[in-house]
Protein backbone atom coordinates (compact mmCIF):
# COMPACT_ATOMS: atom_id res chain seq x y z
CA UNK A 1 0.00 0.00 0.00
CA UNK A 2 1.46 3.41 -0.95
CA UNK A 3 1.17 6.08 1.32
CA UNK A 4 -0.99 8.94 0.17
CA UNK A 5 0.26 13.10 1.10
CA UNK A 6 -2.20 15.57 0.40
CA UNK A 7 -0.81 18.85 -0.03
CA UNK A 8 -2.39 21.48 2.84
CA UNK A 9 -2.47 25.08 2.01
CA UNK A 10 -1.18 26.70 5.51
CA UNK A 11 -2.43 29.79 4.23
CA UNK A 12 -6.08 29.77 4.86
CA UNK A 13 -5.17 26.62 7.88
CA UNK A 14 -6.14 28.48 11.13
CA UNK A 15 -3.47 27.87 14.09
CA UNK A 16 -6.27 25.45 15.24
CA UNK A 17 -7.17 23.89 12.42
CA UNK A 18 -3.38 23.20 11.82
CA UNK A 19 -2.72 22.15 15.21
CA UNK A 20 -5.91 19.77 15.24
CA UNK A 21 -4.42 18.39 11.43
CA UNK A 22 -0.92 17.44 13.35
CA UNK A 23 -2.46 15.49 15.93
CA UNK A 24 -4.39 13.49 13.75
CA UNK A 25 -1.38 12.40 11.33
CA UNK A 26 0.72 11.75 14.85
CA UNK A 27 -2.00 9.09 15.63
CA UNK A 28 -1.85 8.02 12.74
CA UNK A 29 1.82 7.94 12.54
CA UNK A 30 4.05 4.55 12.03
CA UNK A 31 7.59 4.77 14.35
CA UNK A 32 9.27 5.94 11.86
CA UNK A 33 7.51 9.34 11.13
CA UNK A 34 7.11 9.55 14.98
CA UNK A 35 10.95 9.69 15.47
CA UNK A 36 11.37 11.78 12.75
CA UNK A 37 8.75 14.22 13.86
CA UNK A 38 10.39 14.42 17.60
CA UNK A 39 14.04 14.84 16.49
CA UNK A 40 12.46 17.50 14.02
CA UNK A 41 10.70 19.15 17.17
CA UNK A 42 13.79 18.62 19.42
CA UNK A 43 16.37 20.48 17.01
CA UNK A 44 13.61 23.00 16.75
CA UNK A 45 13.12 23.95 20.26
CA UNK A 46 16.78 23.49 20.71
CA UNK A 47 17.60 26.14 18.30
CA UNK A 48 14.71 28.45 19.50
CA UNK A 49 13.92 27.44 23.08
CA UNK A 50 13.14 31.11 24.15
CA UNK A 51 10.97 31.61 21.01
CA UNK A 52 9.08 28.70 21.23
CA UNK A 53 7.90 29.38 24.86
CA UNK A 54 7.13 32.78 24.11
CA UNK A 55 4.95 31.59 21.74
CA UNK A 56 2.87 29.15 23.63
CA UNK A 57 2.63 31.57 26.61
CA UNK A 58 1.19 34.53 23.67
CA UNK A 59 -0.72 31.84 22.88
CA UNK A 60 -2.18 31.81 26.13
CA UNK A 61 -2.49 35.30 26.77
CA UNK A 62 -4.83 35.93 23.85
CA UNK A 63 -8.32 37.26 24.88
CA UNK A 64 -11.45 35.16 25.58
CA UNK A 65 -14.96 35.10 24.63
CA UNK A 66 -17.60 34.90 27.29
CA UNK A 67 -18.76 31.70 25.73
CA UNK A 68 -15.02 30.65 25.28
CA UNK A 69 -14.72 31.70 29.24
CA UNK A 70 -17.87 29.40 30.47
CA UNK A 71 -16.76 26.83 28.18
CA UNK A 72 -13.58 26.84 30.47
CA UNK A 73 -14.52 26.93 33.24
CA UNK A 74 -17.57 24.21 32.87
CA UNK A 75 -14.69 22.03 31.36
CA UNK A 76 -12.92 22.23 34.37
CA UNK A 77 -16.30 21.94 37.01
CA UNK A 78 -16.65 18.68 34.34
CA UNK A 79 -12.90 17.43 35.52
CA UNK A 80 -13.52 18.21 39.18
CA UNK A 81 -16.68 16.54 39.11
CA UNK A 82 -14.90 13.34 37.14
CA UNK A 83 -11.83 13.63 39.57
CA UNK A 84 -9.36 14.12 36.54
CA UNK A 85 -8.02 17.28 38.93
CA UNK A 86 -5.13 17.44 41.18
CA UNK A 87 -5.03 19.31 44.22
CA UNK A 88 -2.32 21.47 44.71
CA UNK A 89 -0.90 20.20 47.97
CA UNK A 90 -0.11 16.75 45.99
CA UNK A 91 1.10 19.09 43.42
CA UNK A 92 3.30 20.97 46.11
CA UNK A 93 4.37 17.34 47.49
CA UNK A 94 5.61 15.95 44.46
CA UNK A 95 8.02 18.69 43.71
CA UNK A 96 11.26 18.34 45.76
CA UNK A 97 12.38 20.38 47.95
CA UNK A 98 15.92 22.18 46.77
């Protein structure tokens, strides 16, 4: 069976969209693409550690809907409730003490 590449145009991708595209080929992903794809990510955030953290933390920083807000924050009442959550004091335990 040949493997099929379709080519994606990045241009009208939203960060999202692009993001939400990667994970999918990862899963899909024989151990061969997956090491390439980490040593690729590796030497990139190797080369442009400070860049790639400022990135994810503008990511962050970006403003909020109201619905994206309640969407949160039921997500999270949703975890509680589930008891995917960790309190902070095992959190705080975890972490040795320098």
């Amino acid at each position: 069976m040949q493997t099929q590449f379709h080519q994606i145009n990045h241009n009208v991708m939203e960060r999202d969209q692009i993001k939400e595209q990667l994970h999918l080929r990862i899963e899909q992903a024989d151990d061969r693409l997956l090491h390439v794809l980490t040593a690729l990510t590796e030497a990139w955030f190797d080369q442009y550690p400070q860049t790639a953290m400022l990135s994810a933390y503008e990511d962050a920083l970006r403003p909020m809907t109201q619905e994206e807000l309640v969407e949160r924050a039921l997500e999270s009442e949703r975890a509680i409730q589930a008891g995917e959550a960790v309190d902070i004091e095992e959190i705080l335990g975890a972490v040795p003490v320098v």
